[in-house]
C-alpha atoms as a PDB file:
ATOM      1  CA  UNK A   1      -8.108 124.359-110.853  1.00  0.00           C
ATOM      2  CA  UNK A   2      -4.661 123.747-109.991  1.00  0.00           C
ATOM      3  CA  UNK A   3      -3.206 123.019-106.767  1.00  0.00           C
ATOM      4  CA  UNK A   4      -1.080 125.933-106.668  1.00  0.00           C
ATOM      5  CA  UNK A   5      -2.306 128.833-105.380  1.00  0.00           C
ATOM      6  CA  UNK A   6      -3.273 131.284-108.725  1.00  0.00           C
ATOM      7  CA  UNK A   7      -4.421 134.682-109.694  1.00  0.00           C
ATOM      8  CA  UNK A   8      -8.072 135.292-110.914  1.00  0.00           C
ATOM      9  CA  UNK A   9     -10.148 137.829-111.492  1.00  0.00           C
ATOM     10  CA  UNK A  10     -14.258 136.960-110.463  1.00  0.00           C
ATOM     11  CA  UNK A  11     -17.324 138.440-109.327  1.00  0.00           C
ATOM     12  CA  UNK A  12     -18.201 138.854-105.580  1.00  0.00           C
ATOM     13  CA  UNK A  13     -21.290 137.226-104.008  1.00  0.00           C
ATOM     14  CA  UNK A  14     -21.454 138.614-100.493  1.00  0.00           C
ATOM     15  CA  UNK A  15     -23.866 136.761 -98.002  1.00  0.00           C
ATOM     16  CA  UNK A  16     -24.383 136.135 -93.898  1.00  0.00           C
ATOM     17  CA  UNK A  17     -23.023 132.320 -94.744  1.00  0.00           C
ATOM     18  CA  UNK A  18     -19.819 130.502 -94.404  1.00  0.00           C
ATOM     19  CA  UNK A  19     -19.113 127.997 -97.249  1.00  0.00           C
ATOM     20  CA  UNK A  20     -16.068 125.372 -96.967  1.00  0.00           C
ATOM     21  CA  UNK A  21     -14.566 123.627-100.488  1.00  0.00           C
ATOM     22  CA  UNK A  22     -17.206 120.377-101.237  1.00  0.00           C
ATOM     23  CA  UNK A  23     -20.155 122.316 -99.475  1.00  0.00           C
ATOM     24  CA  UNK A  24     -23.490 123.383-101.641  1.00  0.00           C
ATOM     25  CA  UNK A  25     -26.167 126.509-100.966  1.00  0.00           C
ATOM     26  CA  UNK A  26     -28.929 127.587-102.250  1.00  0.00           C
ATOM     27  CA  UNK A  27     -29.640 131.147-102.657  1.00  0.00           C
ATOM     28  CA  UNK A  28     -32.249 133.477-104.399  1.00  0.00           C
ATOM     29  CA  UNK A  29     -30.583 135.928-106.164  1.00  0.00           C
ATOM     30  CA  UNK A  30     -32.412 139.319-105.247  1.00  0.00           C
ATOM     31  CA  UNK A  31     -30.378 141.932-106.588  1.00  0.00           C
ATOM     32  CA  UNK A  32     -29.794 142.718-110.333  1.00  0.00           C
ATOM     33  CA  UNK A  33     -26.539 142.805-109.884  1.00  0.00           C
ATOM     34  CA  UNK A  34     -26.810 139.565-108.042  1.00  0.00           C
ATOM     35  CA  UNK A  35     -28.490 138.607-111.294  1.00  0.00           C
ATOM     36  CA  UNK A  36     -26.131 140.127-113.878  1.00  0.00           C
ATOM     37  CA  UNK A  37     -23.223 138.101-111.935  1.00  0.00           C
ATOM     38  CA  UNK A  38     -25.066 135.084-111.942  1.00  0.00           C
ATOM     39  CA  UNK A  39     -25.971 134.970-116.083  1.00  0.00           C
ATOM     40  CA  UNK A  40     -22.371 136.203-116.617  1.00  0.00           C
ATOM     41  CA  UNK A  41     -20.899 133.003-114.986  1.00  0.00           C
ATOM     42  CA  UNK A  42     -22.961 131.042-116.840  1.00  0.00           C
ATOM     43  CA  UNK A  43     -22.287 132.246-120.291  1.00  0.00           C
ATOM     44  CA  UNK A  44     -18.618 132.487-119.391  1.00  0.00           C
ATOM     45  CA  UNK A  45     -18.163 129.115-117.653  1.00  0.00           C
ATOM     46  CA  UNK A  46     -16.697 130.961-114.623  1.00  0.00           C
ATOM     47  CA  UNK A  47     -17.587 130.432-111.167  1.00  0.00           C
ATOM     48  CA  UNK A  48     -18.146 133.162-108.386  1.00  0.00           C
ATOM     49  CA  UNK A  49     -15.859 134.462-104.915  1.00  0.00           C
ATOM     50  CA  UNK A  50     -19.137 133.502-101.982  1.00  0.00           C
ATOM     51  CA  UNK A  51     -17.830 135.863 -98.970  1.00  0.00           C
ATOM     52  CA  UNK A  52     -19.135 136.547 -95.710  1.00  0.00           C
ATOM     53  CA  UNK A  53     -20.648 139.571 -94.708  1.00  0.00           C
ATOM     54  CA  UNK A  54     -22.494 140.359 -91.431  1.00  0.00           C
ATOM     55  CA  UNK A  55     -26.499 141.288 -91.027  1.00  0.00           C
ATOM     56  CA  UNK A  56     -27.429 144.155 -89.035  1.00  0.00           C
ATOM     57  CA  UNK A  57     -30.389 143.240 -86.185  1.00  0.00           C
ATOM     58  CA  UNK A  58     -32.537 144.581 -88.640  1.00  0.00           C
ATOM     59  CA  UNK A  59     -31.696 141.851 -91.252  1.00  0.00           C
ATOM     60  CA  UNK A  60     -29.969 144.368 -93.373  1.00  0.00           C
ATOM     61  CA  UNK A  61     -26.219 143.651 -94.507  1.00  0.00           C
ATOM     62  CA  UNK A  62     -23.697 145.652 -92.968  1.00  0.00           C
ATOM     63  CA  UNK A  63     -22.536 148.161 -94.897  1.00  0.00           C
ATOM     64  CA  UNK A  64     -19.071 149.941 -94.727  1.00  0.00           C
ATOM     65  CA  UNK A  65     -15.722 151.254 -97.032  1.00  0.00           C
ATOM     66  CA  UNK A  66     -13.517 147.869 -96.861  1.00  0.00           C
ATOM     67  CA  UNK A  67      -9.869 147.897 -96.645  1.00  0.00           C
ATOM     68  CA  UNK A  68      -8.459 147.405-100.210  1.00  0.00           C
ATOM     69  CA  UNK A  69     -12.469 148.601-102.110  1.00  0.00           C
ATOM     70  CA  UNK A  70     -12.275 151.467-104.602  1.00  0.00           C
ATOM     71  CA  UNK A  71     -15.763 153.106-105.070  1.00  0.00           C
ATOM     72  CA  UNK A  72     -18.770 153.359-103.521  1.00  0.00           C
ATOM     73  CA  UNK A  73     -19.797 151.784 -99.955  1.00  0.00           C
ATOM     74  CA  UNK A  74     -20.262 148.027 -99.849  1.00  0.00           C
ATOM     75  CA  UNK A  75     -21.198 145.288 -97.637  1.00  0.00           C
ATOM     76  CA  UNK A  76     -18.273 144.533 -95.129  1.00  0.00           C
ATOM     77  CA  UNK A  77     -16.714 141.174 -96.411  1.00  0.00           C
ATOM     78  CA  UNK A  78     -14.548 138.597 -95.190  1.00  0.00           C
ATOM     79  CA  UNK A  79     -10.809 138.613 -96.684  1.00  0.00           C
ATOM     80  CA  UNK A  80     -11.119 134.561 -96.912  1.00  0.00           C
ATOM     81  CA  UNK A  81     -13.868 133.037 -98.582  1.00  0.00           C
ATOM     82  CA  UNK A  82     -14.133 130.066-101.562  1.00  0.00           C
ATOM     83  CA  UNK A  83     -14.407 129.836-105.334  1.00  0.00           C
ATOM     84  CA  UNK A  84     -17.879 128.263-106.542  1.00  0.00           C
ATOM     85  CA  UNK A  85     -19.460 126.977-109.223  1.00  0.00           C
ATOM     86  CA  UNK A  86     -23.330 127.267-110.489  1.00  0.00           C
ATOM     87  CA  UNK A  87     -24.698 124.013-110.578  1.00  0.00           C
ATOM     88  CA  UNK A  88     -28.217 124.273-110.818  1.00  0.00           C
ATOM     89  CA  UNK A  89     -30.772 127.431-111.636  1.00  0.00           C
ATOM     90  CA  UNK A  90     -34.560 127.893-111.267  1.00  0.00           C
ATOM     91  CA  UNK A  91     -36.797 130.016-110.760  1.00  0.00           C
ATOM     92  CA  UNK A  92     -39.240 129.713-107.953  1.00  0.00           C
ATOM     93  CA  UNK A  93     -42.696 130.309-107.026  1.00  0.00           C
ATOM     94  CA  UNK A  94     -42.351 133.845-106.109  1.00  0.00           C
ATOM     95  CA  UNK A  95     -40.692 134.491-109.609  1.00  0.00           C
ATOM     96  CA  UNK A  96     -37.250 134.439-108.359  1.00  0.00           C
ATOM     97  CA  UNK A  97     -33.994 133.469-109.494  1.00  0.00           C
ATOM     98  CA  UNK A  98     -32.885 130.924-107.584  1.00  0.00           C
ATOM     99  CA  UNK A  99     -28.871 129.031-107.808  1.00  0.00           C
ATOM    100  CA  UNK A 100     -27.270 126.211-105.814  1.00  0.00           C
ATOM    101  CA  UNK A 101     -23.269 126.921-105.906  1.00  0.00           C
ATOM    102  CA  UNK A 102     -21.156 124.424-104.794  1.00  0.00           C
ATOM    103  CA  UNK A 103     -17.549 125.724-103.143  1.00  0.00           C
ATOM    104  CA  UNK A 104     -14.382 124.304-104.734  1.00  0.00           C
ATOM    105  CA  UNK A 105     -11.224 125.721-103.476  1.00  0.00           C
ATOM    106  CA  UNK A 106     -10.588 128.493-100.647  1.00  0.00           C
ATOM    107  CA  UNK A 107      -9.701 132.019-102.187  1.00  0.00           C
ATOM    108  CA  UNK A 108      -7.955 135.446-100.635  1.00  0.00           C
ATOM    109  CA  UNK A 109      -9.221 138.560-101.772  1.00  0.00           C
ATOM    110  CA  UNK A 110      -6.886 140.591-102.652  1.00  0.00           C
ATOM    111  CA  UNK A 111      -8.116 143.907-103.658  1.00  0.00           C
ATOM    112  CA  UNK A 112     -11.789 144.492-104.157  1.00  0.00           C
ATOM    113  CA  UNK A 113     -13.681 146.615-106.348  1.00  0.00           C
ATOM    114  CA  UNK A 114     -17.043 148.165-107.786  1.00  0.00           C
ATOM    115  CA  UNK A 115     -17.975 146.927-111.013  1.00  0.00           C
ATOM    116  CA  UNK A 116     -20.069 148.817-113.545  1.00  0.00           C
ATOM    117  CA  UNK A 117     -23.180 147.437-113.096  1.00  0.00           C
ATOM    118  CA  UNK A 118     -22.670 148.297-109.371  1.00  0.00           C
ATOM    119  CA  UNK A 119     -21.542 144.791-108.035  1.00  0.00           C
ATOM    120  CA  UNK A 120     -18.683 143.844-106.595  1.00  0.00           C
ATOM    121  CA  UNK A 121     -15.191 141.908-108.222  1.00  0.00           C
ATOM    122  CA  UNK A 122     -11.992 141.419-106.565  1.00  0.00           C
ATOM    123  CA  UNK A 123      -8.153 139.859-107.921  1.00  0.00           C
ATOM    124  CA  UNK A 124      -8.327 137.027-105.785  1.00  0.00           C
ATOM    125  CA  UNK A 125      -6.041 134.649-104.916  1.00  0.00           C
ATOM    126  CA  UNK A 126      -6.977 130.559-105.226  1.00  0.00           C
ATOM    127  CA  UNK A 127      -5.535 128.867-102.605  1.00  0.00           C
ATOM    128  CA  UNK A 128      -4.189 125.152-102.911  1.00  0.00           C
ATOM    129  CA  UNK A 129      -6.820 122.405-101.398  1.00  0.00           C
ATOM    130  CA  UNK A 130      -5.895 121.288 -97.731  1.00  0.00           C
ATOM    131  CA  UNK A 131      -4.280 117.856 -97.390  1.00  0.00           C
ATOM    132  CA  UNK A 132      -6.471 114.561 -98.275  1.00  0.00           C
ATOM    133  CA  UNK A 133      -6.520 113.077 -94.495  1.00  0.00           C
ATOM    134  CA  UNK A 134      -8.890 110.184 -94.312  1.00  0.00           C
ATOM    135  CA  UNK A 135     -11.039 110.306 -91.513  1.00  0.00           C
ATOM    136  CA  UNK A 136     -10.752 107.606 -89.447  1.00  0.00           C
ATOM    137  CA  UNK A 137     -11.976 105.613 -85.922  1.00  0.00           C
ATOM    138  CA  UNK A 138     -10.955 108.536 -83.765  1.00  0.00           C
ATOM    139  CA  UNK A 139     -13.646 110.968 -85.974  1.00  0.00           C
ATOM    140  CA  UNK A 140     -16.456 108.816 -84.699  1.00  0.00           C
ATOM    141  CA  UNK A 141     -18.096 110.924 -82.473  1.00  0.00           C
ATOM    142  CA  UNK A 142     -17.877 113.898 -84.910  1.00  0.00           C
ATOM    143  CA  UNK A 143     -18.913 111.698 -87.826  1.00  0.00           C
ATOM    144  CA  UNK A 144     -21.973 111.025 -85.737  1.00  0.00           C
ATOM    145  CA  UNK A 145     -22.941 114.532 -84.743  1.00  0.00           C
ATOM    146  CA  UNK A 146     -22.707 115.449 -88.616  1.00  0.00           C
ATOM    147  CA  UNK A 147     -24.749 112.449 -89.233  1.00  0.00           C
ATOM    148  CA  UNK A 148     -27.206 113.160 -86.667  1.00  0.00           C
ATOM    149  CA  UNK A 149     -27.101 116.910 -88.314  1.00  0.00           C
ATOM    150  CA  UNK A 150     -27.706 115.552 -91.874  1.00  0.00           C
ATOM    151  CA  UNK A 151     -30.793 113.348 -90.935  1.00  0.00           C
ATOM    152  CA  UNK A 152     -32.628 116.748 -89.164  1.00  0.00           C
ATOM    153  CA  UNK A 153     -35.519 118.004 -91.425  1.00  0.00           C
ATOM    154  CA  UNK A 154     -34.374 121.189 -91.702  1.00  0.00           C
ATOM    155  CA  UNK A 155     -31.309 120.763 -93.411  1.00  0.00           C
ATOM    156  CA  UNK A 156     -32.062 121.087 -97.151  1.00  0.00           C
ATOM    157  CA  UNK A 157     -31.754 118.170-100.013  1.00  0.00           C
ATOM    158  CA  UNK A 158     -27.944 120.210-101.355  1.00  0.00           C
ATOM    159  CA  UNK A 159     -26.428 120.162 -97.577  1.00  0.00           C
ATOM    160  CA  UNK A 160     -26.768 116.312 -97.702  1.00  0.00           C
ATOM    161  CA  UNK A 161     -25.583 115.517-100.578  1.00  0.00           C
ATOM    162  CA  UNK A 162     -22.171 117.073 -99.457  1.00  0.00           C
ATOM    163  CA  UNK A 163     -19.113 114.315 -99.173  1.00  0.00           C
ATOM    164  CA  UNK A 164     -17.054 113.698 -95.551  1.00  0.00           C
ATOM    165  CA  UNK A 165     -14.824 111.477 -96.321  1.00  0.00           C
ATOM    166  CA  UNK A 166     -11.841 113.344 -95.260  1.00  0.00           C
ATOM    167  CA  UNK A 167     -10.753 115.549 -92.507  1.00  0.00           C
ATOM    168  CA  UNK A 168     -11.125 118.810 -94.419  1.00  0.00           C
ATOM    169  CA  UNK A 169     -14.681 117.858 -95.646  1.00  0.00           C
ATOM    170  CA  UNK A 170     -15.938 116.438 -92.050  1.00  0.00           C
ATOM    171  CA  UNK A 171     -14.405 119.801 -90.381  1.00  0.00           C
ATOM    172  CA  UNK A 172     -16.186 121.763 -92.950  1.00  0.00           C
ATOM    173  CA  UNK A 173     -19.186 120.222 -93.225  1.00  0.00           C
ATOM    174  CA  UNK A 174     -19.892 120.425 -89.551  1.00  0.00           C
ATOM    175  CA  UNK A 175     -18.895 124.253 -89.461  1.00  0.00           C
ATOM    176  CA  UNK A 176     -21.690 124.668 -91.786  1.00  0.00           C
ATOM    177  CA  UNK A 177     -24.191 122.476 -90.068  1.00  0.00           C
ATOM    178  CA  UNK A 178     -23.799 123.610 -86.207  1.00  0.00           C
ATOM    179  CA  UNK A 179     -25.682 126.328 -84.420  1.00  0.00           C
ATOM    180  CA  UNK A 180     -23.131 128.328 -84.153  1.00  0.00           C
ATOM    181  CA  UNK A 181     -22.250 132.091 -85.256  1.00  0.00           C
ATOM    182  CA  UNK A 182     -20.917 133.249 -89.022  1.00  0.00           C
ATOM    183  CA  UNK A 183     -17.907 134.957 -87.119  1.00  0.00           C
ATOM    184  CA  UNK A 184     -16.886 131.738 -85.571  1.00  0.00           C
ATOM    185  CA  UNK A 185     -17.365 129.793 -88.944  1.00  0.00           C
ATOM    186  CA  UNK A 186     -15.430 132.105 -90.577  1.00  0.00           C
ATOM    187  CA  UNK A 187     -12.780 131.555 -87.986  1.00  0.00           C
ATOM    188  CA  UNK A 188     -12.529 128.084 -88.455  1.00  0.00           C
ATOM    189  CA  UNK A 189     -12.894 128.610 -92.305  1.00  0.00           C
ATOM    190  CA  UNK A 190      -9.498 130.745 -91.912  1.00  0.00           C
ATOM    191  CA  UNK A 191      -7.751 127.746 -90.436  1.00  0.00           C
ATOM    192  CA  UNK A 192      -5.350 126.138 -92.706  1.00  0.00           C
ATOM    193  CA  UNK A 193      -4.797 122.766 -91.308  1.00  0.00           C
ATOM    194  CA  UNK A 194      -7.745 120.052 -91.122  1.00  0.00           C
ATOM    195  CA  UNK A 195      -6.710 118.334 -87.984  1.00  0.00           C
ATOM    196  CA  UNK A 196      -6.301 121.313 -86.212  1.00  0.00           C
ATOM    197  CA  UNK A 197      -9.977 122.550 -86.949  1.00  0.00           C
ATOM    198  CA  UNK A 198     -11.021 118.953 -85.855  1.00  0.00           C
ATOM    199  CA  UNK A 199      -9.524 119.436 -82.657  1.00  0.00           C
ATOM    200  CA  UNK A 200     -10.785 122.701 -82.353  1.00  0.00           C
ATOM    201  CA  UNK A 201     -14.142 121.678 -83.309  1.00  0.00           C
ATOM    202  CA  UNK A 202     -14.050 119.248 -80.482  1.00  0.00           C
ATOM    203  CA  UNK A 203     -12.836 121.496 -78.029  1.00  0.00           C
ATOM    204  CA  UNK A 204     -16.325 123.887 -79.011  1.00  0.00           C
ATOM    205  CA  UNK A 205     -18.338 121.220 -78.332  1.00  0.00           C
ATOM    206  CA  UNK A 206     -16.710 120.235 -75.184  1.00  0.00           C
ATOM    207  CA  UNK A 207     -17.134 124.207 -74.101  1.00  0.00           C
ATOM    208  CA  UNK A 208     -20.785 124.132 -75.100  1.00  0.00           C
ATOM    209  CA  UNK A 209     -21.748 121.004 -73.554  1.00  0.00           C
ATOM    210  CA  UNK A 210     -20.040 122.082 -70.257  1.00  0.00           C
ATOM    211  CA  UNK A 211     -21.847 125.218 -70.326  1.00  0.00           C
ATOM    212  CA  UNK A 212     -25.145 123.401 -71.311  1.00  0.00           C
ATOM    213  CA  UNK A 213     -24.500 121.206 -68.050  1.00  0.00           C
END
């Protein structure tokens, strides 16, 4: 992709997750729509728009008319959200489809739509990577929390293989990796600058350890 932001046209993958450019998930693709999208970007060589949107208590997704969606009611989505590629497909135990994407570049949705097989697509707009600011010296307390996150036995074998070697990636990789709620990683996914999510970040963590105390 370019650096400048660009026009595309892609399929929608809503989910309650917040994915930063240089992050990786794995999901099971449920739905058959979830499925069509998924064999479509494969045998086009296109990637997917991963947005967020909300679950209900009961686990459900939220489901609403979105500004900007012709047709039928869909989950509510995130405007922001990031381009991703396929990189690996499986299917599991259970007999399901299972995908790890891996996020490459932050995208605006600009209008939003139902496609015929009763998925979503949106025009979307590709926006150009954050600046390449090495982390240095000063990151050392956050580079050791995300360390400390990376070792735990929960997180799974894609999350760590996930780079941090500059500001953007450490910011984003810890947004993924802390306890924290999809609204407020989607907040700091919104944020434009990587040194002002750092010192955000810090600033959260300085609230919740207060609070903690």
């Amino acid at each position: 992709m370019s650096s400048r932001d660009q026009e595309i046209e892609i399929g929608l993958l809503p989910v309650p997750a917040v994915l930063f450019p240089g992050g990786q998930l794995r999901l099971i693709a449920a739905k058959a729509y979830h499925q069509d999208l998924i064999r479509d970007c494969l045998r086009e060589g296109q990637g997917l728009g991963l947005v967020l949107a909300e679950k209900r208590p009961d686990g459900n997704l939220l489901f609403g008319q979105r500004a900007g969606t012709r047709g039928r009611s869909h989950p509510e989505i995130a405007t922001i959200g990031t381009y991703c590629q396929i990189t690996d497909f499986d299917q599991n135990e259970a007999g399901q489809l299972e995908v790890v994407i891996k996020a490459e570049q932050k995208l605006v949705i600009v209008d939003a739509f139902e496609a015929s097989n009763g998925g979503l697509r949106a025009e979307c707009r590709l926006l150009a990577p954050e600046p390449a600011i090495p982390i240095g010296p000063e990151d050392e307390l956050l580079i050791g929390i995300l360390e400390d996150l990376l070792a735990h036995p929960s997180i799974a074998q894609e999350a760590r293989q996930s780079t941090y070697a500059h500001a953007a990636e450490l910011g984003g990789r810890l947004v993924e990796l802390l306890p924290i709620k999809n609204s407020v990683r989607q907040r700091f996914l919104e944020i434009s600058d990587p040194l002002t999510r750092l010192t955000r970040i810090e600033k959260m963590l300085d609230q919740l350890q207060s609070e903690e105390g």
